[in-house]
PDB file of N, CA and C in Angstrom:
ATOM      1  N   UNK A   1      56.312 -21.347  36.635  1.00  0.00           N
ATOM      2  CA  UNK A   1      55.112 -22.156  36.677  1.00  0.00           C
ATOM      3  C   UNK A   1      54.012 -21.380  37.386  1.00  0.00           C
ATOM      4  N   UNK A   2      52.622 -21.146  36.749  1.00  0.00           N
ATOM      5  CA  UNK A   2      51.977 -20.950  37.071  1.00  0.00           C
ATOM      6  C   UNK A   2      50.845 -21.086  38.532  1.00  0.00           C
ATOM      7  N   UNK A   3      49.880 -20.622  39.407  1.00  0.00           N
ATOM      8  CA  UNK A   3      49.470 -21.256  40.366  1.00  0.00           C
ATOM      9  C   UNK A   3      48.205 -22.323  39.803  1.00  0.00           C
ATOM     10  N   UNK A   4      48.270 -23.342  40.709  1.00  0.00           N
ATOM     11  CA  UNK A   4      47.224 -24.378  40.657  1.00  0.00           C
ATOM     12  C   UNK A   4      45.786 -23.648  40.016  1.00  0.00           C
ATOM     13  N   UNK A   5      45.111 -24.132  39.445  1.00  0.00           N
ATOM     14  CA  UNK A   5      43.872 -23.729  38.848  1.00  0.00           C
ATOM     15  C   UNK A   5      42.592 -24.787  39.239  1.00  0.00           C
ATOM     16  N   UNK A   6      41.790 -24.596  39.498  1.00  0.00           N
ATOM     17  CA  UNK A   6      40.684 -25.347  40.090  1.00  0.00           C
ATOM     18  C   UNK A   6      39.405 -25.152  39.800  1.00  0.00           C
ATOM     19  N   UNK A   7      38.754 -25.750  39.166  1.00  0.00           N
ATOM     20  CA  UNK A   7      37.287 -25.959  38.348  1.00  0.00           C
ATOM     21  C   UNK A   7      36.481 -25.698  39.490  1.00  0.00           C
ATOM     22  N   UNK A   8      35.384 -24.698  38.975  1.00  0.00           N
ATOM     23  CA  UNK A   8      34.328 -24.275  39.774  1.00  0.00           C
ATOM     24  C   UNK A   8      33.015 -23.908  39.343  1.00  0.00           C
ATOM     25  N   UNK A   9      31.768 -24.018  39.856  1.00  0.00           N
ATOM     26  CA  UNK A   9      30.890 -24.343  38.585  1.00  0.00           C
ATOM     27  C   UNK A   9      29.868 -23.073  39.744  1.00  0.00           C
ATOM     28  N   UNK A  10      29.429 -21.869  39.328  1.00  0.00           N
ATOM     29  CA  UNK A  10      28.796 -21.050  40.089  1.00  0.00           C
ATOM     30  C   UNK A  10      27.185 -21.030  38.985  1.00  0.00           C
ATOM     31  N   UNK A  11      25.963 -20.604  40.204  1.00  0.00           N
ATOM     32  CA  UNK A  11      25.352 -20.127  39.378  1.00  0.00           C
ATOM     33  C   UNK A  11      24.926 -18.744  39.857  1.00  0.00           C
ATOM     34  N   UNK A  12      24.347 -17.699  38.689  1.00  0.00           N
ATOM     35  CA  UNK A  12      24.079 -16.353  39.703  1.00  0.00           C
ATOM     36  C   UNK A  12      22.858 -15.726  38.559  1.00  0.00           C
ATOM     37  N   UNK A  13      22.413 -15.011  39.130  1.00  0.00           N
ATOM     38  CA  UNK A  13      21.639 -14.706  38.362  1.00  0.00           C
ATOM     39  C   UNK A  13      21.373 -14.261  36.755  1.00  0.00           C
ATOM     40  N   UNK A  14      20.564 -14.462  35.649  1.00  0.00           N
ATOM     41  CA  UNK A  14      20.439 -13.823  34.336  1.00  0.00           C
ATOM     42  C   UNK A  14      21.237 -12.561  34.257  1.00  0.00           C
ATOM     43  N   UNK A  15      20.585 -11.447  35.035  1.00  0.00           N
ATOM     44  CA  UNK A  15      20.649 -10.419  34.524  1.00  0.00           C
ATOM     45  C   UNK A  15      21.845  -9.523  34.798  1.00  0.00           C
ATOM     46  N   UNK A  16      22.681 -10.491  35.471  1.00  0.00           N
ATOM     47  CA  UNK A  16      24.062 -10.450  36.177  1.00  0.00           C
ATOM     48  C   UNK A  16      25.191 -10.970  35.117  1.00  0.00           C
ATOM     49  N   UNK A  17      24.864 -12.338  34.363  1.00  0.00           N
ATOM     50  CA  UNK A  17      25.700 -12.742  33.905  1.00  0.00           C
ATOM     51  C   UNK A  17      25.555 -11.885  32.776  1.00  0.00           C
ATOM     52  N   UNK A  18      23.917 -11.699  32.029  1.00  0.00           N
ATOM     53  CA  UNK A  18      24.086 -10.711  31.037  1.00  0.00           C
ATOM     54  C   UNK A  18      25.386  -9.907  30.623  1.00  0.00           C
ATOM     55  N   UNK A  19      25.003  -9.228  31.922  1.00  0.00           N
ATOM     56  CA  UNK A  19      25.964  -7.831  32.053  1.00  0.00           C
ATOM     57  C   UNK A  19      27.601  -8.300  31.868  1.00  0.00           C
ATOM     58  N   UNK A  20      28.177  -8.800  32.276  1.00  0.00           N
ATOM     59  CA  UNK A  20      28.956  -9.530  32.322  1.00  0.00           C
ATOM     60  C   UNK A  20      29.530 -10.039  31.164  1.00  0.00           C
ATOM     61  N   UNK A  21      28.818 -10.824  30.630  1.00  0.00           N
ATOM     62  CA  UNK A  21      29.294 -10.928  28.837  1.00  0.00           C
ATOM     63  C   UNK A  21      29.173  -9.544  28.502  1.00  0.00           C
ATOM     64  N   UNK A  22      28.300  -8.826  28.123  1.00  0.00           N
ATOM     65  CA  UNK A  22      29.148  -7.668  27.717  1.00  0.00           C
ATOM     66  C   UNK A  22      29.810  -6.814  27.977  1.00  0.00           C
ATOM     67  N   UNK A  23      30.295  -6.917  29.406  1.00  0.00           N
ATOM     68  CA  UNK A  23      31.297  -5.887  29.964  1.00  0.00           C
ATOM     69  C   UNK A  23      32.808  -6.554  29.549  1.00  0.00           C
ATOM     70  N   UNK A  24      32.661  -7.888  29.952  1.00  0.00           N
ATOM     71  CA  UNK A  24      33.913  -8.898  29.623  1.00  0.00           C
ATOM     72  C   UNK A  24      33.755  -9.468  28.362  1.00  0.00           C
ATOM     73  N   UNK A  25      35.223  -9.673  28.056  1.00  0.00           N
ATOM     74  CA  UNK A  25      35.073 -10.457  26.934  1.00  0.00           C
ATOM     75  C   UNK A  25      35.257 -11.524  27.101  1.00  0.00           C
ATOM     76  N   UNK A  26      34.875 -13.143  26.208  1.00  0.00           N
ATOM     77  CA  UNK A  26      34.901 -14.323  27.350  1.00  0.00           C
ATOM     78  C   UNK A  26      36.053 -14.537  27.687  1.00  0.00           C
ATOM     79  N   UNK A  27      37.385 -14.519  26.715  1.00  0.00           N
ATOM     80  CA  UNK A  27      38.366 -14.980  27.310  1.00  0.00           C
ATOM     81  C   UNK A  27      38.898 -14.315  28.624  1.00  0.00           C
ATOM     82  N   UNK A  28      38.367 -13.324  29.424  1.00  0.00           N
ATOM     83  CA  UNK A  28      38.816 -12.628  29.941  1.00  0.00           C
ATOM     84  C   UNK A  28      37.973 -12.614  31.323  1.00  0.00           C
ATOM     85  N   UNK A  29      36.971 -13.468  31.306  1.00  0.00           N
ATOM     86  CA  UNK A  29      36.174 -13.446  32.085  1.00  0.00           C
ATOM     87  C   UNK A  29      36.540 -14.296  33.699  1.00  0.00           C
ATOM     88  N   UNK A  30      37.171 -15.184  33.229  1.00  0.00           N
ATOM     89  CA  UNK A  30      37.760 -15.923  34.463  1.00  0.00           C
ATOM     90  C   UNK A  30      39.053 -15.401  34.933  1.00  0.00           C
ATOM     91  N   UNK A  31      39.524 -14.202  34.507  1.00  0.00           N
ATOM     92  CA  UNK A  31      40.411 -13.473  34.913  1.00  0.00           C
ATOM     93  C   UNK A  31      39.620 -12.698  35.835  1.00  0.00           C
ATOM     94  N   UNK A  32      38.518 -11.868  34.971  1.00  0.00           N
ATOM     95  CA  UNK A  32      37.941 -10.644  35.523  1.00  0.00           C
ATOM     96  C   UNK A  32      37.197 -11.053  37.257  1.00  0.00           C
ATOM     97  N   UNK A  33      36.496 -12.256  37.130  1.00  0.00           N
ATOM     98  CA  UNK A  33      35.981 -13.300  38.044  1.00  0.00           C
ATOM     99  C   UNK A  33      36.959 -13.309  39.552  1.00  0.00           C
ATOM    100  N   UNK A  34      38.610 -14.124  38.897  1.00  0.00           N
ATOM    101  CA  UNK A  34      38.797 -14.287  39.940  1.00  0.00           C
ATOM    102  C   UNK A  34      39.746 -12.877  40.652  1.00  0.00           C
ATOM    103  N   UNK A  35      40.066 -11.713  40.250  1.00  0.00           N
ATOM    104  CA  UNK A  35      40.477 -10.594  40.543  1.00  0.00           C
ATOM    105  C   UNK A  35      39.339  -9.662  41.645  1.00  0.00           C
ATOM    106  N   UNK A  36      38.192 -10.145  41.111  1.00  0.00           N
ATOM    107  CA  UNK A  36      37.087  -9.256  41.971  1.00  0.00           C
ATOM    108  C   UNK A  36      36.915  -9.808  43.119  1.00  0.00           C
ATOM    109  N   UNK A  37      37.044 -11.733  43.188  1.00  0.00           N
ATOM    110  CA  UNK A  37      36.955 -12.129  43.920  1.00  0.00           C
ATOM    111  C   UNK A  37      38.369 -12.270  45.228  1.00  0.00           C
ATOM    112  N   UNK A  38      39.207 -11.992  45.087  1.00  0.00           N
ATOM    113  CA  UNK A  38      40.441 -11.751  45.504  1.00  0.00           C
ATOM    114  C   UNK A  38      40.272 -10.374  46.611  1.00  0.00           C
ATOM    115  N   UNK A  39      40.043  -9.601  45.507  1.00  0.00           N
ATOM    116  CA  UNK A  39      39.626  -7.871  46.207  1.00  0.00           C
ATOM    117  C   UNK A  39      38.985  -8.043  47.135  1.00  0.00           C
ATOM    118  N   UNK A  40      37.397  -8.813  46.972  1.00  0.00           N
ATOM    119  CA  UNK A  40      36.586  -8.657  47.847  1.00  0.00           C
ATOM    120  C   UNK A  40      36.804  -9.602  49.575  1.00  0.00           C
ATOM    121  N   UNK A  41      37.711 -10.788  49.369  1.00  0.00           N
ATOM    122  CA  UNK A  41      38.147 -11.573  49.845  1.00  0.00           C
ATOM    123  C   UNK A  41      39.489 -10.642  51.054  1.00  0.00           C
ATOM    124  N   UNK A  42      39.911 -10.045  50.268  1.00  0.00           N
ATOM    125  CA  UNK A  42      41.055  -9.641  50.946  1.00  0.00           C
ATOM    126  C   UNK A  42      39.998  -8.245  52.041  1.00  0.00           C
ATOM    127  N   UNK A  43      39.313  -6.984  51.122  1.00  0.00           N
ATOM    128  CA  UNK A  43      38.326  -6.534  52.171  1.00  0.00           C
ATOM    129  C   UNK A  43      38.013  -6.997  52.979  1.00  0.00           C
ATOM    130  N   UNK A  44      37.270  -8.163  53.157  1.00  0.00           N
ATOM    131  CA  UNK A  44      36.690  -8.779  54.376  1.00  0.00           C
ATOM    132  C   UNK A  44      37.931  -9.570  55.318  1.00  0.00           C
ATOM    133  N   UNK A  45      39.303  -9.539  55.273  1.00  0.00           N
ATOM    134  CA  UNK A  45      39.731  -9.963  55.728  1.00  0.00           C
ATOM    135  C   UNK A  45      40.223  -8.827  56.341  1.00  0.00           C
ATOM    136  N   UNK A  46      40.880  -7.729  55.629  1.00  0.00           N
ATOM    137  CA  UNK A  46      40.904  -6.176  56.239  1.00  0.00           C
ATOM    138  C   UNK A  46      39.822  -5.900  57.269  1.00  0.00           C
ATOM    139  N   UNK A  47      38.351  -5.942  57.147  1.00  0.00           N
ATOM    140  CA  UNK A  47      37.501  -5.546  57.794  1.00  0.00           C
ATOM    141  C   UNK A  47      37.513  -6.429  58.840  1.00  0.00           C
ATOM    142  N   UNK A  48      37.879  -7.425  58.885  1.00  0.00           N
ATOM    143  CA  UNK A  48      38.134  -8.482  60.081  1.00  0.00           C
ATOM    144  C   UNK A  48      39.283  -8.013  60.852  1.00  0.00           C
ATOM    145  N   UNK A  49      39.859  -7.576  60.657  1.00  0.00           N
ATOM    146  CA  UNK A  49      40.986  -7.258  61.534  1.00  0.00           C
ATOM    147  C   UNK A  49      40.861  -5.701  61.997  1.00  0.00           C
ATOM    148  N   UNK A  50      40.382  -5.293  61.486  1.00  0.00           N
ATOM    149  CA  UNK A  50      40.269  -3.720  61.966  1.00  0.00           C
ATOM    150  C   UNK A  50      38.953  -3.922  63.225  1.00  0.00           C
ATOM    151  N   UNK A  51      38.191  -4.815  62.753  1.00  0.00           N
ATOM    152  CA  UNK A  51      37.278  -4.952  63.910  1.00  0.00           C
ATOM    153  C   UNK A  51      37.617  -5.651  65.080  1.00  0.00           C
ATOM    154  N   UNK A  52      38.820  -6.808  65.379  1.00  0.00           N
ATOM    155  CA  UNK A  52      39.450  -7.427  65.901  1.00  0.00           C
ATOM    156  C   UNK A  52      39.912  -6.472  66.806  1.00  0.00           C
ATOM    157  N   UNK A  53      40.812  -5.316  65.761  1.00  0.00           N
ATOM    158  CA  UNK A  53      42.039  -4.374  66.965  1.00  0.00           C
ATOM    159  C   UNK A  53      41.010  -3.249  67.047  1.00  0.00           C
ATOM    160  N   UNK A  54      39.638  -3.459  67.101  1.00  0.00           N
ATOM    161  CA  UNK A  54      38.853  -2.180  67.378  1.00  0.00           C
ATOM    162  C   UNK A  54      39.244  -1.937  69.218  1.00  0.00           C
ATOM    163  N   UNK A  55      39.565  -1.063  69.590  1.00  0.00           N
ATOM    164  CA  UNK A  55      39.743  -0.415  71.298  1.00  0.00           C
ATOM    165  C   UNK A  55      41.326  -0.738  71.589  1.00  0.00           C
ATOM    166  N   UNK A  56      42.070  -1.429  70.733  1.00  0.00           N
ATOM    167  CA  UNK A  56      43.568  -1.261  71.347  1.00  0.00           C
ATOM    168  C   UNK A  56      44.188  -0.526  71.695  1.00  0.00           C
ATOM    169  N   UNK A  57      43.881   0.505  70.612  1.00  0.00           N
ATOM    170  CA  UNK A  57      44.643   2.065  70.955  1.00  0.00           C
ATOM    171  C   UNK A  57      44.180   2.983  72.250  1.00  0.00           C
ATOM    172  N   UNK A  58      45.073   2.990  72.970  1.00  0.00           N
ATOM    173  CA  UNK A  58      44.615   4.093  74.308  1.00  0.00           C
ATOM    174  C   UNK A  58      44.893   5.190  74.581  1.00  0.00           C
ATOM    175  N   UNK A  59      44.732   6.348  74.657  1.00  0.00           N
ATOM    176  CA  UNK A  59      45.261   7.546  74.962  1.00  0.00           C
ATOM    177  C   UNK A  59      46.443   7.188  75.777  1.00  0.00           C
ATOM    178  N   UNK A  60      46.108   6.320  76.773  1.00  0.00           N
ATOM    179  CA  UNK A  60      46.806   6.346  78.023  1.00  0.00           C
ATOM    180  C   UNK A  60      48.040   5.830  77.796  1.00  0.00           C
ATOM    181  N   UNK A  61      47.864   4.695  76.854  1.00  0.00           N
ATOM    182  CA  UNK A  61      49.030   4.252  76.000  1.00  0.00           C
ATOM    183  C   UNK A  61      50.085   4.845  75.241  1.00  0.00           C
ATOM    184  N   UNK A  62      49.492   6.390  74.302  1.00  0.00           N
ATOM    185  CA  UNK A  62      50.162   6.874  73.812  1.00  0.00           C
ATOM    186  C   UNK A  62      50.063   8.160  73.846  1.00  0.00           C
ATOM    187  N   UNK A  63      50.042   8.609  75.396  1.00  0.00           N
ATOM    188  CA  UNK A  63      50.164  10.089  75.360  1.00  0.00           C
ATOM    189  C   UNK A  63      51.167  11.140  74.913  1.00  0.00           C
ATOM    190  N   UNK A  64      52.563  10.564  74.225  1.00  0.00           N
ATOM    191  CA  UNK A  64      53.043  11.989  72.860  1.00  0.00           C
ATOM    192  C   UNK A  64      52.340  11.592  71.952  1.00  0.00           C
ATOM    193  N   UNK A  65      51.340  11.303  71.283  1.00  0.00           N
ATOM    194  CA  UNK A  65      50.484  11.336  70.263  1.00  0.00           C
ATOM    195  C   UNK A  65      49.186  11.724  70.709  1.00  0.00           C
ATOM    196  N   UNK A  66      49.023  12.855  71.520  1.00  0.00           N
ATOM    197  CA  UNK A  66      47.619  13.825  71.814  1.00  0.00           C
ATOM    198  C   UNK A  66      46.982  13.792  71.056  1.00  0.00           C
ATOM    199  N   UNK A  67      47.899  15.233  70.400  1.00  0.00           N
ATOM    200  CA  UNK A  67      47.538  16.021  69.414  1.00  0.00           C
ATOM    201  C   UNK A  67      47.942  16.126  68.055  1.00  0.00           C
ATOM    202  N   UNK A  68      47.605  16.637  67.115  1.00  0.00           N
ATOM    203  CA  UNK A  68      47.664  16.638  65.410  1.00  0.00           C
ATOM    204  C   UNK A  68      48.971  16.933  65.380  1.00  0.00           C
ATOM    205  N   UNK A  69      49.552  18.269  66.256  1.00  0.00           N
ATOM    206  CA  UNK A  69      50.947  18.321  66.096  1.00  0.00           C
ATOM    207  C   UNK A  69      51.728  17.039  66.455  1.00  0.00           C
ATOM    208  N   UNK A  70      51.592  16.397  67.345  1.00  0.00           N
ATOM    209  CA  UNK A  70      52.256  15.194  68.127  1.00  0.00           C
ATOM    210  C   UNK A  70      52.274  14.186  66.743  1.00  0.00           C
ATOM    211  N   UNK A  71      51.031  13.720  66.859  1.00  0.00           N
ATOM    212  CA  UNK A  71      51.012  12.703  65.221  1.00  0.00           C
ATOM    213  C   UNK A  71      51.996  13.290  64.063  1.00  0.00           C
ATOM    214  N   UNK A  72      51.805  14.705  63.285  1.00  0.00           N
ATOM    215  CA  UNK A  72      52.602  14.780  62.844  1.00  0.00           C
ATOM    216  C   UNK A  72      53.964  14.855  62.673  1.00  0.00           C
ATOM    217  N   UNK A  73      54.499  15.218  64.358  1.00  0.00           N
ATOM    218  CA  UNK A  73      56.173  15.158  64.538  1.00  0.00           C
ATOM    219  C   UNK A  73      56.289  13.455  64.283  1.00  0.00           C
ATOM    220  N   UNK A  74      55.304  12.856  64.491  1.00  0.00           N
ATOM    221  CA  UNK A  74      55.704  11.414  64.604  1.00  0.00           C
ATOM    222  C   UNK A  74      55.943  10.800  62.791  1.00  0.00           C
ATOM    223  N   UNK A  75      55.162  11.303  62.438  1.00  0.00           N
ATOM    224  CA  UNK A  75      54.561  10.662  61.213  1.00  0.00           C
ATOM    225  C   UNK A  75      56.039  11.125  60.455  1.00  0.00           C
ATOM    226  N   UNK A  76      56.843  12.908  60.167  1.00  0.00           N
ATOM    227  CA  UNK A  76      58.008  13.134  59.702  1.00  0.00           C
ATOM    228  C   UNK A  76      59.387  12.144  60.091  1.00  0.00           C
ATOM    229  N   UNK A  77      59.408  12.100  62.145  1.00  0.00           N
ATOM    230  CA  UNK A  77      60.104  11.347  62.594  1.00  0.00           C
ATOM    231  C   UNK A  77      60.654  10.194  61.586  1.00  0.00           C
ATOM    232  N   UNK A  78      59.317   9.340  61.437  1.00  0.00           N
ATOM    233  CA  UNK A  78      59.353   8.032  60.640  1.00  0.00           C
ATOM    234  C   UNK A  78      59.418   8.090  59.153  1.00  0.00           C
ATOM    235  N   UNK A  79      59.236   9.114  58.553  1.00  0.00           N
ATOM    236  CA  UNK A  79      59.730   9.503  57.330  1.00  0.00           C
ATOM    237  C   UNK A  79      61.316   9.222  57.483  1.00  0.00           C
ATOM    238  N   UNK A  80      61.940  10.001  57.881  1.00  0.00           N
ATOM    239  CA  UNK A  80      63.109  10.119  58.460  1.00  0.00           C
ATOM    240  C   UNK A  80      64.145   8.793  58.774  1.00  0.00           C
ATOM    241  N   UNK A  81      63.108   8.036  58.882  1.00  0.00           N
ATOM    242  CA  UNK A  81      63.737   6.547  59.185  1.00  0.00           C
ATOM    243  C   UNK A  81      64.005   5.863  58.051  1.00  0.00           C
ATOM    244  N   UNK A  82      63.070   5.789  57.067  1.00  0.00           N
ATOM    245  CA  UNK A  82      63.324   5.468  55.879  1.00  0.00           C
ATOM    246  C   UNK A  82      62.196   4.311  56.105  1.00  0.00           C
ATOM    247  N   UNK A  83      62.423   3.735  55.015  1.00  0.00           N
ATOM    248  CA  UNK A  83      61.185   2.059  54.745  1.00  0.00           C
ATOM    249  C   UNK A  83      62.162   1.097  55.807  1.00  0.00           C
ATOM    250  N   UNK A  84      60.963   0.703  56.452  1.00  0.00           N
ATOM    251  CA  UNK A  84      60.945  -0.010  57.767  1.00  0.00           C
ATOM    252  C   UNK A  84      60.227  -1.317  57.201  1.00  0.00           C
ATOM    253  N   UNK A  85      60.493  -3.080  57.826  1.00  0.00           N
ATOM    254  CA  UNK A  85      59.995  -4.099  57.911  1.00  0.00           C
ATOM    255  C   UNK A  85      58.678  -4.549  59.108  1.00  0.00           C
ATOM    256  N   UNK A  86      57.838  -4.427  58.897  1.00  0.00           N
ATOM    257  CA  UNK A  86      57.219  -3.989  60.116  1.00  0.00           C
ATOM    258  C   UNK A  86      56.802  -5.560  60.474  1.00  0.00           C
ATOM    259  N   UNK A  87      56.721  -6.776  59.483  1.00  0.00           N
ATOM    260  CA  UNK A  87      56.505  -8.061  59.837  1.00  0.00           C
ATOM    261  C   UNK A  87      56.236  -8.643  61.055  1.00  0.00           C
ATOM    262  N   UNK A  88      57.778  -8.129  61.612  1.00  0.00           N
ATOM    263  CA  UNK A  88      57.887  -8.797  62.760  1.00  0.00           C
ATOM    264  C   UNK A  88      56.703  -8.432  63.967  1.00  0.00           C
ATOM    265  N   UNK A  89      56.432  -7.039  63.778  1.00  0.00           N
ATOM    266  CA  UNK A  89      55.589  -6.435  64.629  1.00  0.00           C
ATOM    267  C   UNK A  89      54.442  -6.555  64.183  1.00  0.00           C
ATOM    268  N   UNK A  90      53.792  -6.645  63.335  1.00  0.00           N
ATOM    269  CA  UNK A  90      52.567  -6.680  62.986  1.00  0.00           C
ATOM    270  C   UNK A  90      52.291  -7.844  62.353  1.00  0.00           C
ATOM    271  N   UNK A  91      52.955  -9.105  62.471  1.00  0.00           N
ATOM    272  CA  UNK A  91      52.661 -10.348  61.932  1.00  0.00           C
ATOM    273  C   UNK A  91      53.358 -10.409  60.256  1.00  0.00           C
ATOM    274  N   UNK A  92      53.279 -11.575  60.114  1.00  0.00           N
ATOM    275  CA  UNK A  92      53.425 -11.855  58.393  1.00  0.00           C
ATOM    276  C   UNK A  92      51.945 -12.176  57.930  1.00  0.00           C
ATOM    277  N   UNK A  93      51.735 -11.890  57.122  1.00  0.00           N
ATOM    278  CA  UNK A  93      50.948 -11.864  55.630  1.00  0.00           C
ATOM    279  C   UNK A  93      50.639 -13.585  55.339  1.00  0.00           C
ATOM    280  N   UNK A  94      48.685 -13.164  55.420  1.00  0.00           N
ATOM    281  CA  UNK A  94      48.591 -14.789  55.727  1.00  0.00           C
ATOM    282  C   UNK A  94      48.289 -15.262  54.356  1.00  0.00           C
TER     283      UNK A  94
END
């Protein structure tokens, strides 16, 4: 079963929708609609959170990660580990 669908009535400009019919085709348009709107939705929710944990990170916090070498022993390290669940630590997915 599909997700809930919900009637929405936008208006935006001529020379916008123009474009639009001919980039989309109609049946395809309330696909194309709500995919961009998703993307852009999820960006600003990315950009919300990166601005949130803007200054967490401290040197002081993580001094074996100086330097480029340091990051990279780290970065193989965790290769090494294999695919990790990170959920718990970084929240679940809202």
């Amino acid at each position: 079963m599909g997700a809930v669908k919900e009637r929405m009535n936008l208006y935006i400009t001529k020379s916008l929708m123009d474009e639009l019919r001919r980039a989309i085709p109609a049946r395809e348009r309330t696909k194309f609609v709500e995919e961009v709107l998703a993307r852009e939705l999820r960006r600003r929710r990315l950009k919300a959170a990166i601005k949130k944990s803007a200054g967490a990170w401290t040197d002081e916090n993580h001094p074996e990660l100086m330097t480029g070498e340091d990051i990279d022993r780290w970065i193989e390290e965790q290769r090494k580990l294999g695919s990790r669940d990170w959920s718990m630590e970084w929240g679940e997915d809202d």
